[in-house]
C-alpha atoms as a PDB file:
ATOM      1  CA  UNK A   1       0.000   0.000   0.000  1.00  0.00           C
ATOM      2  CA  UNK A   2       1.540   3.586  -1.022  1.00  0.00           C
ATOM      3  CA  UNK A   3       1.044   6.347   1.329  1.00  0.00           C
ATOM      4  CA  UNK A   4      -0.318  10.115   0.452  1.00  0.00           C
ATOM      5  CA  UNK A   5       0.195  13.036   1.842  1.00  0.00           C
ATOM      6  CA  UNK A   6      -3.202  14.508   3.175  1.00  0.00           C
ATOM      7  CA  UNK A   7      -2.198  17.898   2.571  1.00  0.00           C
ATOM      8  CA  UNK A   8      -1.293  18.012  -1.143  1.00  0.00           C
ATOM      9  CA  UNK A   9      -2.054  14.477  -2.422  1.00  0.00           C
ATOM     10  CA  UNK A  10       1.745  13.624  -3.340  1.00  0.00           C
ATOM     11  CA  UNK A  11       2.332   9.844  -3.409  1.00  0.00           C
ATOM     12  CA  UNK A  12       5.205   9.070  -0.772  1.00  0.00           C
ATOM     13  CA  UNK A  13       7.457   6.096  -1.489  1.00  0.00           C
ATOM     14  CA  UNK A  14       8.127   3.743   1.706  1.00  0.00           C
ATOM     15  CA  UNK A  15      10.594   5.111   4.031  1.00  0.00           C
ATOM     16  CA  UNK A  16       9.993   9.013   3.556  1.00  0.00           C
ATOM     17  CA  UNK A  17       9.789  10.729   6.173  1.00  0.00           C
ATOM     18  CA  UNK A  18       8.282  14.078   4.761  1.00  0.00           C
ATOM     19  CA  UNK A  19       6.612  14.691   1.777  1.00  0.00           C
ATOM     20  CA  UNK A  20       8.718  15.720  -0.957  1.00  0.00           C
ATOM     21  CA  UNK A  21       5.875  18.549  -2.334  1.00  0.00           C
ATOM     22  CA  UNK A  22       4.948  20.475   0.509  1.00  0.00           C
ATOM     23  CA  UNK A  23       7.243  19.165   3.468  1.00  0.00           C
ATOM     24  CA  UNK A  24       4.161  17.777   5.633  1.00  0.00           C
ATOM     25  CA  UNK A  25       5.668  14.672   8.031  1.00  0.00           C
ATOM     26  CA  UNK A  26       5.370  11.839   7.163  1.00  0.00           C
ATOM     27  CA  UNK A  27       2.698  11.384  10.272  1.00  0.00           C
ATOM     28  CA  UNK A  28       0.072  13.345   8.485  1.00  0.00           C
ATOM     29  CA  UNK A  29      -0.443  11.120   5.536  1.00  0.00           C
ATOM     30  CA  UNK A  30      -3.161   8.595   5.082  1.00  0.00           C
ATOM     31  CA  UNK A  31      -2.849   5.140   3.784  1.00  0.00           C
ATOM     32  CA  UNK A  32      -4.249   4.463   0.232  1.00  0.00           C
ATOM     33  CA  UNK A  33      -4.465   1.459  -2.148  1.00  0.00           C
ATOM     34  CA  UNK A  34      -2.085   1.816  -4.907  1.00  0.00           C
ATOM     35  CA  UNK A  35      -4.673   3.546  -7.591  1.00  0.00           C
ATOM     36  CA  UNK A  36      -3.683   2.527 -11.559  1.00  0.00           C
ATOM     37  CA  UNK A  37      -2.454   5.027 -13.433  1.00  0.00           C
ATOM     38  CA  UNK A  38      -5.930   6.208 -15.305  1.00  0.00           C
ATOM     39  CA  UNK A  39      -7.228   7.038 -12.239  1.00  0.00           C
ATOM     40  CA  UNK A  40      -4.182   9.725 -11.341  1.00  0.00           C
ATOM     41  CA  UNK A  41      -3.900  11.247 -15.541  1.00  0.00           C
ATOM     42  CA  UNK A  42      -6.253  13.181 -17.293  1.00  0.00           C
ATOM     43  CA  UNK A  43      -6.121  13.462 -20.914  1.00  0.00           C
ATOM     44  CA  UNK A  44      -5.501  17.437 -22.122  1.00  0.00           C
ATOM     45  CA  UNK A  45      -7.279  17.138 -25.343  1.00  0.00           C
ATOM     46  CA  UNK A  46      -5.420  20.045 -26.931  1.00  0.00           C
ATOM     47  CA  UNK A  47      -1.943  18.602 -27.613  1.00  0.00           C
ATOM     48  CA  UNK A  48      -2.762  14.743 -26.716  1.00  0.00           C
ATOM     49  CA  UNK A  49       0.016  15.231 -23.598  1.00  0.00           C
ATOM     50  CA  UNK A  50      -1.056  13.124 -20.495  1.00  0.00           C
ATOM     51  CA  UNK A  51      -0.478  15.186 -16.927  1.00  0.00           C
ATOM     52  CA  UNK A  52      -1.241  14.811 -13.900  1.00  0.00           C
ATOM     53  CA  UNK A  53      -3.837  16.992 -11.823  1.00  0.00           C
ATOM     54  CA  UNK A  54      -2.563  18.041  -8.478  1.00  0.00           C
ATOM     55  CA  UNK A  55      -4.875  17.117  -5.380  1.00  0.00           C
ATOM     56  CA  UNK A  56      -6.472  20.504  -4.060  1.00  0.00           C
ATOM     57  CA  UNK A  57      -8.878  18.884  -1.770  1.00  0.00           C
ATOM     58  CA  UNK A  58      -7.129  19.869   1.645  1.00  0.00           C
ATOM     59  CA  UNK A  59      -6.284  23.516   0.150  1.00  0.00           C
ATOM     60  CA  UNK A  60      -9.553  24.230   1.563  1.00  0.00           C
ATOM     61  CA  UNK A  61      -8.184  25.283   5.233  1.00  0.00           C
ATOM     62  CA  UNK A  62      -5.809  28.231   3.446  1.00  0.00           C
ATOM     63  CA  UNK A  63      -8.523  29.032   0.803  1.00  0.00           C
ATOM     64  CA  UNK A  64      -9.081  33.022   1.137  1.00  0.00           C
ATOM     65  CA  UNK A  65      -6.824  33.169   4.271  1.00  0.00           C
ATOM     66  CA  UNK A  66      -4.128  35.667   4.287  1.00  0.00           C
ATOM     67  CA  UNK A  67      -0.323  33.898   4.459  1.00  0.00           C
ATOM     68  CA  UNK A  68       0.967  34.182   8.435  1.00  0.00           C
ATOM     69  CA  UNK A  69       4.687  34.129   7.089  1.00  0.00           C
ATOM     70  CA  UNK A  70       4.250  36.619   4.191  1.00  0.00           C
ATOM     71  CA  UNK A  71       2.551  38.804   7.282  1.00  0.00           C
ATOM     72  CA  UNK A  72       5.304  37.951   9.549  1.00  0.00           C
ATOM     73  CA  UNK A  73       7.693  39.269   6.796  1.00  0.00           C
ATOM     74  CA  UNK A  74       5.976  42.477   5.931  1.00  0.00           C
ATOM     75  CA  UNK A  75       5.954  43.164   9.704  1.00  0.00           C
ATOM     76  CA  UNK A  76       9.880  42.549  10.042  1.00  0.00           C
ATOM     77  CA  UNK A  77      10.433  44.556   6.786  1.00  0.00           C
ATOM     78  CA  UNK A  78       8.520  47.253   8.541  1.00  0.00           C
ATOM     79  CA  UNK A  79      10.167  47.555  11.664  1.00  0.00           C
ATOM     80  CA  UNK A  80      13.512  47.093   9.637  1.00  0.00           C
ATOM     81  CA  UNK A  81      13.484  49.986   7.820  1.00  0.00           C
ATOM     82  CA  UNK A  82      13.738  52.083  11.598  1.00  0.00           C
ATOM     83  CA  UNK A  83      15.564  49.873  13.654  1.00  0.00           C
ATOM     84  CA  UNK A  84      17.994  46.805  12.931  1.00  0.00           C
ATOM     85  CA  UNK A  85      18.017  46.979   9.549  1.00  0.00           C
ATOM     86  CA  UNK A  86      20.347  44.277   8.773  1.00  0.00           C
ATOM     87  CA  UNK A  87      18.815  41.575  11.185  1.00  0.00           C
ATOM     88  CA  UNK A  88      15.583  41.953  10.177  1.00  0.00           C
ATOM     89  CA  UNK A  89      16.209  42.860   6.618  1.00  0.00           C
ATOM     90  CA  UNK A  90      17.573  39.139   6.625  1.00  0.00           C
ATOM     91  CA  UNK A  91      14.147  38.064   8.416  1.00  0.00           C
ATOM     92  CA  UNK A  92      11.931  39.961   6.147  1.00  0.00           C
ATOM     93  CA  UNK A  93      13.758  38.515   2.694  1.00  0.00           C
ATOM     94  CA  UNK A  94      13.748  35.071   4.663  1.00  0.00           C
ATOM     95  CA  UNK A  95      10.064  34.871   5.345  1.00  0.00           C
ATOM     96  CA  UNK A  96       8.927  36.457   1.859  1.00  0.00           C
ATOM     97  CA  UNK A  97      10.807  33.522   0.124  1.00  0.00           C
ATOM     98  CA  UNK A  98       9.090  31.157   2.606  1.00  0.00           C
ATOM     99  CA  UNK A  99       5.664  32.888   2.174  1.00  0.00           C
ATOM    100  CA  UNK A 100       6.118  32.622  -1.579  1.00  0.00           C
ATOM    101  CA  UNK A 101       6.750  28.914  -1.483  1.00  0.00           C
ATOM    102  CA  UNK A 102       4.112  28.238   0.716  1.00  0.00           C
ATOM    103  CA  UNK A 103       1.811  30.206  -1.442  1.00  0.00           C
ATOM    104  CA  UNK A 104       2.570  28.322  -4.481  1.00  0.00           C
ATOM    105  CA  UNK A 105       2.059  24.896  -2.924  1.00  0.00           C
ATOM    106  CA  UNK A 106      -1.226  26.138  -1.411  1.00  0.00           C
ATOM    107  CA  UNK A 107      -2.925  28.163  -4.432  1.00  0.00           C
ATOM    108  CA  UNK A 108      -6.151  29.507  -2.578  1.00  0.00           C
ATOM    109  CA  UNK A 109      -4.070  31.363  -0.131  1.00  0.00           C
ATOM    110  CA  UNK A 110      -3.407  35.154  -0.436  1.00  0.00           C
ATOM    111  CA  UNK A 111      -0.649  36.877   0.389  1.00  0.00           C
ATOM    112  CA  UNK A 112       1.892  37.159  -2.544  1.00  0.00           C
ATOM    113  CA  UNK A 113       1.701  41.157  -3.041  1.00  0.00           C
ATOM    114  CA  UNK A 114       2.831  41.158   1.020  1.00  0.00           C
ATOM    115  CA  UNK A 115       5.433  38.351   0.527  1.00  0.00           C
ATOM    116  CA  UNK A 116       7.416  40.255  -2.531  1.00  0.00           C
ATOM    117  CA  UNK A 117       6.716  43.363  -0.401  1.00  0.00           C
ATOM    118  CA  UNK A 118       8.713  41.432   2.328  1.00  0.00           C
ATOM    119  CA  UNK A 119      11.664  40.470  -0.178  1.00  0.00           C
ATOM    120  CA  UNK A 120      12.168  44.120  -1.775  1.00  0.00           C
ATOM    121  CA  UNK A 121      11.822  45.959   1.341  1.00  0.00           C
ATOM    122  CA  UNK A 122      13.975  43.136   3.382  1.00  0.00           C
ATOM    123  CA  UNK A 123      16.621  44.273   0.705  1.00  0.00           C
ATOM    124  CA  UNK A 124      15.680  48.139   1.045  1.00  0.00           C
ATOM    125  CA  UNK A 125      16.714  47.823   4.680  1.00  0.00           C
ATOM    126  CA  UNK A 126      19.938  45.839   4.125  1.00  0.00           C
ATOM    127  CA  UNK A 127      21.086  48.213   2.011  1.00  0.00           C
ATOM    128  CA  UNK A 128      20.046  51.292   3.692  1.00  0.00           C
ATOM    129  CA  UNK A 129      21.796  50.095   7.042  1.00  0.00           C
ATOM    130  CA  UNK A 130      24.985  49.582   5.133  1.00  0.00           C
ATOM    131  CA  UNK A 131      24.544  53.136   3.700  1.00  0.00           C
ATOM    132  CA  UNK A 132      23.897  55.025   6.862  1.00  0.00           C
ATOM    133  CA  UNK A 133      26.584  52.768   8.612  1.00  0.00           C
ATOM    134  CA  UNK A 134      29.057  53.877   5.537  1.00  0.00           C
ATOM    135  CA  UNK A 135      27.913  57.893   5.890  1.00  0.00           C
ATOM    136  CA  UNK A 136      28.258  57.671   9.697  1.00  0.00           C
ATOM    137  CA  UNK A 137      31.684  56.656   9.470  1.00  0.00           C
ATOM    138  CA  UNK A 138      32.984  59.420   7.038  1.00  0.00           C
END
């Protein structure tokens, strides 16, 4: 019997521990009889190519909900720009990249305008640390 991730559907080979998609541990998958490979392709009439359709039935929990992480970034890119620049500049560029990720494996959830806002401003406050840093010292 193959395994499946309950969050995004991925198959899981025996012995993974996480989910190779989305990261999930291995713990949250569910059991599933090994389905044939019709029941997994669908048939895109246009250029004859077989795909297959990625499992959105648990994106239902993030569906209209505003990413935590790309929030968590804008935040640190916010405070950034006045204080610590470099440290959270770092945290805001780190989270945005996370938010994004997390946003593309989970479709239905908002928050990409606030994770790139995260990434540019993370970099906005690096640099303008170093600058004032430079200026102070000449």
């Amino acid at each position: 019997m193959s395994k499946t991730c309950k969050y995004c559907g991925n198959r899981l080979e025996d012995g993974d521990n996480f989910c190779q998609k989305c990261g999930a541990v291995a713990d949250s998958v569910e059991n599933q009889p090994r389905a044939t490979t019709q029941d997994n392709v669908t048939t895109n009439n246009t250029n004859n190519t077989n795909y297959t359709q990625p499992n959105t039935t648990n994106n239902s929990e993030y569906a209209g909900k505003t990413s935590g992480i790309a929030i968590g970034g804008f935040v640190c890119s916010i405070i950034g720009f006045f204080i610590l620049g470099i440290p959270l500049g770092i945290v805001s560029i780190s989270l945005g990249a996370a938010a994004l990720i997390h946003i593309k494996t989970f479709p239905k959830e908002k928050g990409t305008g606030l994770a790139i806002t995260a990434l540019v401003m993370g970099i906005i406050d690096i640099v303008g640390a170093i600058l004032v840093n430079v200026f102070n010292l000449i």
